[in-house]
C-alpha atoms as a PDB file:
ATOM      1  CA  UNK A   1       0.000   0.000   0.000  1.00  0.00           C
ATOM      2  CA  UNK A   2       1.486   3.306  -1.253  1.00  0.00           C
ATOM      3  CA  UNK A   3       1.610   5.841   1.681  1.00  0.00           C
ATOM      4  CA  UNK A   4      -0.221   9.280   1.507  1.00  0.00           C
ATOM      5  CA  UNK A   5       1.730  12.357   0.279  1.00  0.00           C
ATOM      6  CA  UNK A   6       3.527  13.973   3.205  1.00  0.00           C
ATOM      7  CA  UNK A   7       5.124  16.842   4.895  1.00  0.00           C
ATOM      8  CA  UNK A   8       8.348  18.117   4.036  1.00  0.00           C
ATOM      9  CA  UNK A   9       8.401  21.224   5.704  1.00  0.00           C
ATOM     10  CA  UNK A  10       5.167  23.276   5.012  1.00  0.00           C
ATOM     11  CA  UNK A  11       5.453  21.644   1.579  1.00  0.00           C
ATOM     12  CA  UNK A  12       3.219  18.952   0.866  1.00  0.00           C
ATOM     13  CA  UNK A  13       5.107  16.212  -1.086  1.00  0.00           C
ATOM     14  CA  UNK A  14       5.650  12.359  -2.446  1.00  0.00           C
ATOM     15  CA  UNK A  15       7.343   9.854   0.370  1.00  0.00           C
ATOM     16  CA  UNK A  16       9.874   9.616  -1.726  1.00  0.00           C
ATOM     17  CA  UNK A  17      10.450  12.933  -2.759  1.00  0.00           C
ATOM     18  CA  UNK A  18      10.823  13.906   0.859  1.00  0.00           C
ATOM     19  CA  UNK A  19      12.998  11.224   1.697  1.00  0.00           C
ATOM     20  CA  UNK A  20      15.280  12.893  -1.533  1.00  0.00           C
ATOM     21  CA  UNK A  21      14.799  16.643   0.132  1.00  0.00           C
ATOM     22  CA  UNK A  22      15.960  15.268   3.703  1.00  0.00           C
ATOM     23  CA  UNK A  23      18.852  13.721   2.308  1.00  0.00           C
ATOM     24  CA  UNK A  24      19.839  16.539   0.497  1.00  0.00           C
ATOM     25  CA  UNK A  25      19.398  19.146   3.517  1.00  0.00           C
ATOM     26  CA  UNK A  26      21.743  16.718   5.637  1.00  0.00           C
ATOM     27  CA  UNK A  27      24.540  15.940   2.827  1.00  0.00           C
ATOM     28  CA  UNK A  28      24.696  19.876   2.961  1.00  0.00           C
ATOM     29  CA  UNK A  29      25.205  20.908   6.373  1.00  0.00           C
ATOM     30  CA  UNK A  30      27.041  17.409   7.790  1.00  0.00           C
ATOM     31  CA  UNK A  31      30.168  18.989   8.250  1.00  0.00           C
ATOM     32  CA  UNK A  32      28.751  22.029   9.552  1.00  0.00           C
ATOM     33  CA  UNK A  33      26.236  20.248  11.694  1.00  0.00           C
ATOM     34  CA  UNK A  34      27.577  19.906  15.050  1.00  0.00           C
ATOM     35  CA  UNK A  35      28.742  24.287  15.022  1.00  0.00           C
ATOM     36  CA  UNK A  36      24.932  25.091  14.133  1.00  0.00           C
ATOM     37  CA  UNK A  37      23.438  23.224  16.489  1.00  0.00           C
ATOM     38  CA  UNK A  38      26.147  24.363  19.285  1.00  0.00           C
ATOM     39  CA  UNK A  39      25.180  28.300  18.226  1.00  0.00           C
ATOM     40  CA  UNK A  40      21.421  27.752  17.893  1.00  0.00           C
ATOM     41  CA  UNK A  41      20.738  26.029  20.987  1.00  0.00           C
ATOM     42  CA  UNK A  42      23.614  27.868  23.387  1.00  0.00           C
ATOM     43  CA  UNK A  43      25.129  24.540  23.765  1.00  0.00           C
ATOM     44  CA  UNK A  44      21.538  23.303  25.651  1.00  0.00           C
ATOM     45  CA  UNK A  45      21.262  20.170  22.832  1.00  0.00           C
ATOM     46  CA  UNK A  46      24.237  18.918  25.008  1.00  0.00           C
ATOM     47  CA  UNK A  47      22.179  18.925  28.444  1.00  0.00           C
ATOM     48  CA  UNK A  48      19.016  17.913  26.450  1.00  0.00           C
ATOM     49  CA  UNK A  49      20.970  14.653  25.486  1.00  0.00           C
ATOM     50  CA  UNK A  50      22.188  13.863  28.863  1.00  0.00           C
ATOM     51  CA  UNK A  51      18.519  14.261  30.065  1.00  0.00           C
ATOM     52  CA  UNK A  52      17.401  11.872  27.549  1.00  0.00           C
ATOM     53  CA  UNK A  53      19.594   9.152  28.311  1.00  0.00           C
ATOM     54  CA  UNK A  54      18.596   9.124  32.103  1.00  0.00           C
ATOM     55  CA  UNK A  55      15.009   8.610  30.906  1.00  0.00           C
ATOM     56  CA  UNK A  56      16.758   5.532  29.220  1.00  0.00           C
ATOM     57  CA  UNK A  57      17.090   2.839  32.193  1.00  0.00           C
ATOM     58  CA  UNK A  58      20.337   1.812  30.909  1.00  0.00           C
ATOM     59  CA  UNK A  59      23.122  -0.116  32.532  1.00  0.00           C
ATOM     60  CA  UNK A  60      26.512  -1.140  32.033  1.00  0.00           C
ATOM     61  CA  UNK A  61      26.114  -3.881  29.274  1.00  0.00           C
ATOM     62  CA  UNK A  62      23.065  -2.886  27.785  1.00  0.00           C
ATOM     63  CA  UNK A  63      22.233  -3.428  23.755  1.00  0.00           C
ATOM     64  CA  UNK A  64      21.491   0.415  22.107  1.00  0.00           C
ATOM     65  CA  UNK A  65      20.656   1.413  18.867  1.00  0.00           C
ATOM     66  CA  UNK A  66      21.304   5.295  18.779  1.00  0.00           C
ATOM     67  CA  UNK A  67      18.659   6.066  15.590  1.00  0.00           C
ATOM     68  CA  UNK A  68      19.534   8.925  12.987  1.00  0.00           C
ATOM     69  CA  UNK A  69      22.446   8.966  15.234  1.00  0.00           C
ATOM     70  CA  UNK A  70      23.457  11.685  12.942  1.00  0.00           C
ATOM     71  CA  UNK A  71      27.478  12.732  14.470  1.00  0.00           C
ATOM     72  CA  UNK A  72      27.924  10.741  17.448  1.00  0.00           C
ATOM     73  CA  UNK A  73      27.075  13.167  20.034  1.00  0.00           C
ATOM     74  CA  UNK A  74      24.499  10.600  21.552  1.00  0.00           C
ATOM     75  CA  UNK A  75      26.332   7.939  21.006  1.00  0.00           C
ATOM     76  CA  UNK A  76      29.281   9.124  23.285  1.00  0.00           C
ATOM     77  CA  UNK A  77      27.361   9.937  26.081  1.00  0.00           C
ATOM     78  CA  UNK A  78      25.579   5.892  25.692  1.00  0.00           C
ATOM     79  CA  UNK A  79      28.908   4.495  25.465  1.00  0.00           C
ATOM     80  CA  UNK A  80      29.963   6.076  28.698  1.00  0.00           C
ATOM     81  CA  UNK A  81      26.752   4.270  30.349  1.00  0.00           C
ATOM     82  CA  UNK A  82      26.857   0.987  28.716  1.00  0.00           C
ATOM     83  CA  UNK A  83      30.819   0.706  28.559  1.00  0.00           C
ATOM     84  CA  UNK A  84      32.863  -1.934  26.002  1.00  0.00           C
ATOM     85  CA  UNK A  85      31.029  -4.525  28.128  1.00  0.00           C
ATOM     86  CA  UNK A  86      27.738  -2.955  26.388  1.00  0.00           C
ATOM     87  CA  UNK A  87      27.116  -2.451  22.507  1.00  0.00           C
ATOM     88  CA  UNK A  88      26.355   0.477  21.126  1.00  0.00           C
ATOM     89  CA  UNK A  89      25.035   1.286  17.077  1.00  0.00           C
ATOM     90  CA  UNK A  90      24.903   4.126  15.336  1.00  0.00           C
ATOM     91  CA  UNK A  91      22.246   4.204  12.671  1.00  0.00           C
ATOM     92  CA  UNK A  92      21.445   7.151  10.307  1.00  0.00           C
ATOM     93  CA  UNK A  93      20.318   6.979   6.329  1.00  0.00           C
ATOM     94  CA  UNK A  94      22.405   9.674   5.592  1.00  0.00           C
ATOM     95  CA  UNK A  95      25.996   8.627   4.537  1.00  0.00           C
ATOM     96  CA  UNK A  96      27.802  12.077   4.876  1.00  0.00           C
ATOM     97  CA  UNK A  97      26.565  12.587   8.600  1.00  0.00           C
ATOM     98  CA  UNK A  98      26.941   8.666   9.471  1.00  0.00           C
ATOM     99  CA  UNK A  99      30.471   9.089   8.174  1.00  0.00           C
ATOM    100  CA  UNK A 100      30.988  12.580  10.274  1.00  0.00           C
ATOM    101  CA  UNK A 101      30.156  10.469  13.319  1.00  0.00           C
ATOM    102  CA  UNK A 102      32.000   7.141  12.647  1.00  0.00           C
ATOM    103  CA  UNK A 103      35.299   9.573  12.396  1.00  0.00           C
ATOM    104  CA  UNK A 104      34.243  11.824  15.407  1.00  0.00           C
ATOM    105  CA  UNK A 105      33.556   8.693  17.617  1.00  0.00           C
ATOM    106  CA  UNK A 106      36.883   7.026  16.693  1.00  0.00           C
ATOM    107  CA  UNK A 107      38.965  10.574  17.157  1.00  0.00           C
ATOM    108  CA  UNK A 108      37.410  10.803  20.438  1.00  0.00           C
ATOM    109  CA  UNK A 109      38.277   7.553  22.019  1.00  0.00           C
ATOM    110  CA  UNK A 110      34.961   5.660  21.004  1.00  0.00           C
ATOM    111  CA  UNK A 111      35.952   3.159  18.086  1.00  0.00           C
ATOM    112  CA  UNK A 112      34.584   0.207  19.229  1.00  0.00           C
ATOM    113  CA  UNK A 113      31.091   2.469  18.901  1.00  0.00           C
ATOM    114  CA  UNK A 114      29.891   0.508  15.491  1.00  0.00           C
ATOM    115  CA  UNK A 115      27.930   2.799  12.421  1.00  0.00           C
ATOM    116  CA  UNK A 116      25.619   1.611   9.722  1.00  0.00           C
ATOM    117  CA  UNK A 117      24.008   3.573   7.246  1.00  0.00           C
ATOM    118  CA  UNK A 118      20.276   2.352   7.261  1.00  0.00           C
ATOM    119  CA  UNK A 119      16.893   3.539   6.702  1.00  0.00           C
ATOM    120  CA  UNK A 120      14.718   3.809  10.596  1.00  0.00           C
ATOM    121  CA  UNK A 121      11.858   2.302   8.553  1.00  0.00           C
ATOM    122  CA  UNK A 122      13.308  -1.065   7.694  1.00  0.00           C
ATOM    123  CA  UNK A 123      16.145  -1.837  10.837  1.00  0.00           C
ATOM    124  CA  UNK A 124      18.629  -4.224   9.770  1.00  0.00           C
ATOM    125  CA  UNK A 125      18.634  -6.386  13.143  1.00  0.00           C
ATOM    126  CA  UNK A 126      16.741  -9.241  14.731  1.00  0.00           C
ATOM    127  CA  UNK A 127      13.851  -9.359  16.639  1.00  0.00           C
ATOM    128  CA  UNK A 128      13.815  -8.566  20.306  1.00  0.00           C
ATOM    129  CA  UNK A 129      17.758  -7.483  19.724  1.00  0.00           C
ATOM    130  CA  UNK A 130      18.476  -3.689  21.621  1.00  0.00           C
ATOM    131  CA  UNK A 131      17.735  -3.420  25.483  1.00  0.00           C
ATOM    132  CA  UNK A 132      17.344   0.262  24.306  1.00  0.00           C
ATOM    133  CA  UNK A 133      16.186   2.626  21.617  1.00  0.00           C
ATOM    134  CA  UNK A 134      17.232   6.476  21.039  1.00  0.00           C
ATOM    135  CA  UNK A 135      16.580   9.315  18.508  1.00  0.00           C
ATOM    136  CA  UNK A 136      17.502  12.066  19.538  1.00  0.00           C
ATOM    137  CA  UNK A 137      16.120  15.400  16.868  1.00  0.00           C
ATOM    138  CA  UNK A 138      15.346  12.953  13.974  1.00  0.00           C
ATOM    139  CA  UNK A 139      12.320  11.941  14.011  1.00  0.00           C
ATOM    140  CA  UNK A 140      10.148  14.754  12.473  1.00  0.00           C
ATOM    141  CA  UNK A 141      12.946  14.009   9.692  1.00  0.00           C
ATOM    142  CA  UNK A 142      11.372  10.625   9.078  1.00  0.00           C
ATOM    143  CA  UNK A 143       9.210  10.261   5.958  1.00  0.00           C
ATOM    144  CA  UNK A 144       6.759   7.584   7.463  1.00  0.00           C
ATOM    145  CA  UNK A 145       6.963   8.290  11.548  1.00  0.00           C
ATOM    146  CA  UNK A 146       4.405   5.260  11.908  1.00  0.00           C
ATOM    147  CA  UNK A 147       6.476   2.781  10.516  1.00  0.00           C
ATOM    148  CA  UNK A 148       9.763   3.273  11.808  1.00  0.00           C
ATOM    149  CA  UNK A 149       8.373   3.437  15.550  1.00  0.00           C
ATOM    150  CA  UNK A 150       6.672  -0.072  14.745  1.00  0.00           C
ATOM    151  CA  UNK A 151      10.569  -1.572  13.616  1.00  0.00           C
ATOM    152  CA  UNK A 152      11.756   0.076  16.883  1.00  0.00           C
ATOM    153  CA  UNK A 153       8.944  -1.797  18.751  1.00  0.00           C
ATOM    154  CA  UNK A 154      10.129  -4.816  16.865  1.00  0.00           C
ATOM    155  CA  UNK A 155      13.813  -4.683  17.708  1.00  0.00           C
ATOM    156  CA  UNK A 156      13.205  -4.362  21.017  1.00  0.00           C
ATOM    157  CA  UNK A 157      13.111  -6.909  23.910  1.00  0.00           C
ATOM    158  CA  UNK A 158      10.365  -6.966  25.984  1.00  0.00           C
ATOM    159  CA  UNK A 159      10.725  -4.161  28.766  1.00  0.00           C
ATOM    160  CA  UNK A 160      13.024  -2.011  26.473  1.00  0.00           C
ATOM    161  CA  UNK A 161      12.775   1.053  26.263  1.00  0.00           C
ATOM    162  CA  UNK A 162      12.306   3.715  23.501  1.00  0.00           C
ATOM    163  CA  UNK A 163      13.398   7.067  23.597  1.00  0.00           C
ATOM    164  CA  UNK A 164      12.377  10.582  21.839  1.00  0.00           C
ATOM    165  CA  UNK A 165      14.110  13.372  22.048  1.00  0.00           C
ATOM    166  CA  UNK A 166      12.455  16.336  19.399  1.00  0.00           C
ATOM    167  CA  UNK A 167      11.372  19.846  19.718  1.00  0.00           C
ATOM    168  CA  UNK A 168       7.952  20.005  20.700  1.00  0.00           C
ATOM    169  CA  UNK A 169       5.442  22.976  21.514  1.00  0.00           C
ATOM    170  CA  UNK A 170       5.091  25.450  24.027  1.00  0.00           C
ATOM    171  CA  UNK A 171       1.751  26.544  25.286  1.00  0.00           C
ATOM    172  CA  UNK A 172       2.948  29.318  26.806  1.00  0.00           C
ATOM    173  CA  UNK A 173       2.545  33.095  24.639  1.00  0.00           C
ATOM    174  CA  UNK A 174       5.261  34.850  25.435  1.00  0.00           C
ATOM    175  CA  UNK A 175       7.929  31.823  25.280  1.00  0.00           C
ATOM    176  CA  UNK A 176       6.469  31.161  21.656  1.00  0.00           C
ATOM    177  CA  UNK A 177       6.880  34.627  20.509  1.00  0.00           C
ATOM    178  CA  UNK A 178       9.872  35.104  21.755  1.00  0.00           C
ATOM    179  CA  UNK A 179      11.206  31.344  20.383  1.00  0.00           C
ATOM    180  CA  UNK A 180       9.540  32.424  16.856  1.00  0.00           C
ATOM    181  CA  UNK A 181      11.510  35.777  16.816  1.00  0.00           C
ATOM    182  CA  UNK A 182      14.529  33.758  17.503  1.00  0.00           C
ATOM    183  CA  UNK A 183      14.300  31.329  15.057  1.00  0.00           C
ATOM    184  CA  UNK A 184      14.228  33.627  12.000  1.00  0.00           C
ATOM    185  CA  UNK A 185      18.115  34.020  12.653  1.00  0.00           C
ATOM    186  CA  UNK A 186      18.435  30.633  11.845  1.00  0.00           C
ATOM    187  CA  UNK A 187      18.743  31.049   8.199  1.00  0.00           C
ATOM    188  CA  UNK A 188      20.920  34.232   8.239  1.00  0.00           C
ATOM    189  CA  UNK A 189      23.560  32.137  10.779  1.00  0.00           C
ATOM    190  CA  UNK A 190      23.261  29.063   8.198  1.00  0.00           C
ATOM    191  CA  UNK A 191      24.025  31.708   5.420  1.00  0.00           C
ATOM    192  CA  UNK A 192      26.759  32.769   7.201  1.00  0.00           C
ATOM    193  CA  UNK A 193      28.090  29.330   9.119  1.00  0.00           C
ATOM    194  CA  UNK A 194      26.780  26.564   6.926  1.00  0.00           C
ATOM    195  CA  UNK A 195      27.129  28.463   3.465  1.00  0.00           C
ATOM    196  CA  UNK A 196      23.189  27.589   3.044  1.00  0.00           C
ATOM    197  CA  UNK A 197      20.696  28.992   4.308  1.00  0.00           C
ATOM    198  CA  UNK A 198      17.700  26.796   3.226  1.00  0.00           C
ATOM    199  CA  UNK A 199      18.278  23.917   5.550  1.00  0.00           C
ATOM    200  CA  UNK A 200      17.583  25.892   8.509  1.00  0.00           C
ATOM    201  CA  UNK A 201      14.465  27.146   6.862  1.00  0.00           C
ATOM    202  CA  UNK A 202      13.201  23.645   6.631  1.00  0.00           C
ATOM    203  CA  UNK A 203      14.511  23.467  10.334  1.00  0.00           C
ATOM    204  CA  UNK A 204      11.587  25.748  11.288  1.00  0.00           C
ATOM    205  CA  UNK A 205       9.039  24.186   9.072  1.00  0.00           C
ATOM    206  CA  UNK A 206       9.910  21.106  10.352  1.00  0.00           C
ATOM    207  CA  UNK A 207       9.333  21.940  13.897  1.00  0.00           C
ATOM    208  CA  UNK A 208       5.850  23.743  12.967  1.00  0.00           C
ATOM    209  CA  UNK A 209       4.440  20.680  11.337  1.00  0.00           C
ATOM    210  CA  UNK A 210       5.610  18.163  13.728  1.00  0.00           C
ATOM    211  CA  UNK A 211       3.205  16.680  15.949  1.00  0.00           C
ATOM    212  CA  UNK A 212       2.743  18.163  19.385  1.00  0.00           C
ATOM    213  CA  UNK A 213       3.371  16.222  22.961  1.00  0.00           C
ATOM    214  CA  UNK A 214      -0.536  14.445  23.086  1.00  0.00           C
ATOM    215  CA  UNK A 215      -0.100  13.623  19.384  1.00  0.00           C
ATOM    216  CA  UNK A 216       2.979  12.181  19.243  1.00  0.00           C
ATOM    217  CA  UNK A 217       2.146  10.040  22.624  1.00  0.00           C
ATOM    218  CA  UNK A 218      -0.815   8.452  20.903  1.00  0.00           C
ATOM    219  CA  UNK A 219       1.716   7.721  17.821  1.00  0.00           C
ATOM    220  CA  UNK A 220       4.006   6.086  19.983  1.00  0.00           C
ATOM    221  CA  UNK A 221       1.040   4.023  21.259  1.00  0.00           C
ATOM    222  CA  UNK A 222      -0.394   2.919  18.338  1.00  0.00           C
ATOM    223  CA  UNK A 223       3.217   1.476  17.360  1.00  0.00           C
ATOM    224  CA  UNK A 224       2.754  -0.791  20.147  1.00  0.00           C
ATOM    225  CA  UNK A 225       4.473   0.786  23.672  1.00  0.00           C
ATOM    226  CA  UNK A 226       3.069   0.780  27.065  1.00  0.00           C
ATOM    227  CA  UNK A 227       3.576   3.236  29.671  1.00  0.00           C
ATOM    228  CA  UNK A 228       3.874   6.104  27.322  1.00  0.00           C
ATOM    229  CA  UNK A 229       4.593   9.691  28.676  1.00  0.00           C
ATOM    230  CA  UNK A 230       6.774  12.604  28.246  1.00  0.00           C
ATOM    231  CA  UNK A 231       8.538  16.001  30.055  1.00  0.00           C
ATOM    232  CA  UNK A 232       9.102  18.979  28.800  1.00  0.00           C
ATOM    233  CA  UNK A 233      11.916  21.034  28.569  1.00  0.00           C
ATOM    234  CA  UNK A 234      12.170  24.496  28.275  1.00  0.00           C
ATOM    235  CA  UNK A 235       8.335  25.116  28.567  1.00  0.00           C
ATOM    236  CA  UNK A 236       7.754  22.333  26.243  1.00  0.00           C
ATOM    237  CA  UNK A 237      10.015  23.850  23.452  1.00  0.00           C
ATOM    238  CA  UNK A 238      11.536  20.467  23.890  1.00  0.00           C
ATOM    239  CA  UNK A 239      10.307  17.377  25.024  1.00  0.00           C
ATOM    240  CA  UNK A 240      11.393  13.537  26.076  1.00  0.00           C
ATOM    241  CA  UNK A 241       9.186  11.264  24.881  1.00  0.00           C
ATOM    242  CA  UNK A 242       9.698   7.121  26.448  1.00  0.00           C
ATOM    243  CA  UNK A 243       7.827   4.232  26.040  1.00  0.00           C
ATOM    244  CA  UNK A 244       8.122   0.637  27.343  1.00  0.00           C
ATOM    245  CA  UNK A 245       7.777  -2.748  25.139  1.00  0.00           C
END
């Protein structure tokens, strides 16, 4: 069954067109990736990930699977939980920023961190294989949300646990004027940083179409989790999203 046309941005497009356009955006800014995100968020992503991974329920020894893993960041900080004793995969469709964090991982101490380029949508791995499952700012990237959280349900052992990590919305006035101000800089640093400024456009669009905290919840149910729920971060600006197989 062909899937419905989707977003890609405020764009309304093919599946496979968008799955082109995202691939595009993220072969353009991959080795600028890491600097934007540093100068857009003041460095907060960092925090944000550290959050995240307590919200995990991982141990040394634990199976994750770090999806659109993008450059390692995540990755680092799982490694340091899980330790050599552990396993941890980075998995992104995108060759140019899988490759930016296979070589950032190994420069920084973390070789034995494995990388596979792979779509979310069809996970190359077993049943019942990853104690844990992370995606930390890639999701709203995905061209069919529903199916990839259904393989994450899949390669997951009973009482895993999935993690979300995405910008979200913020039901408060003045934080979302003051946020929507803010992020029309985006293109103008991208411009300037990045050499391309449309990637950061889609940025925004991306974040306006995305679902908000109830929706994505019930998405995350549907796929199959229990004990769904999420917390916000900066006023809901940013939210954690975890749910148990």
């Amino acid at each position: 069954m062909t899937q419905d046309r989707v977003n890609f941005g405020h764009d309304i497009v093919e599946p496979d067109e968008k799955t082109r356009r995202v691939g595009n955006v993220f072969r353009t800014v991959a080795d600028r990736y890491d600097v934007m995100n540093d100068l857009m968020s003041f460095g907060l992503h960092r925090l944000f990930k550290r959050i995240a991974i307590e919200a995990s329920s991982l141990r040394p020894g634990s199976r994750v699977l770090d999806v659109a893993g993008g450059t390692g960041d995540l990755c680092a900080l799982l490694a340091d939980v899980v330790g050599r004793e552990g396993q941890v995969i980075l998995l992104d469709i995108n060759e140019s920023m899988t490759n930016v964090g296979r070589d950032k991982l190994i420069n920084s101490g973390y070789a034995w961190v494995q990388s596979t380029v792979a779509d979310a949508e069809n996970l190359p791995f077993p049943d019942g294989y990853f104690d844990a499952i992370t995606i930390a700012f890639g999701l709203r990237n995905m061209t069919n949300k529903d199916r990839a959280l259904t393989e994450c349900h899949r390669a997951l052992k009973p009482g895993g646990t999935l993690v979300i990590l995405e910008f979200s919305k913020t039901n408060h006035p003045a934080l979302k004027r003051a946020y929507r101000l803010y992020q029309k800089s985006w293109p103008i640093a991208g411009q300037l940083i990045a050499g391309d400024s449309a990637p950061y456009r889609y940025l925004i669009e991306s974040i306006d179409v995305h679902p908000n905290q109830s929706e994505l919840n019930c998405i995350i149910e549907q796929a199959g989790f229990h004990e769904v729920r999420y917390d916000n971060l900066l006023g809901g600006l940013v939210a954690i999203h975890r749910g148990v197989k």
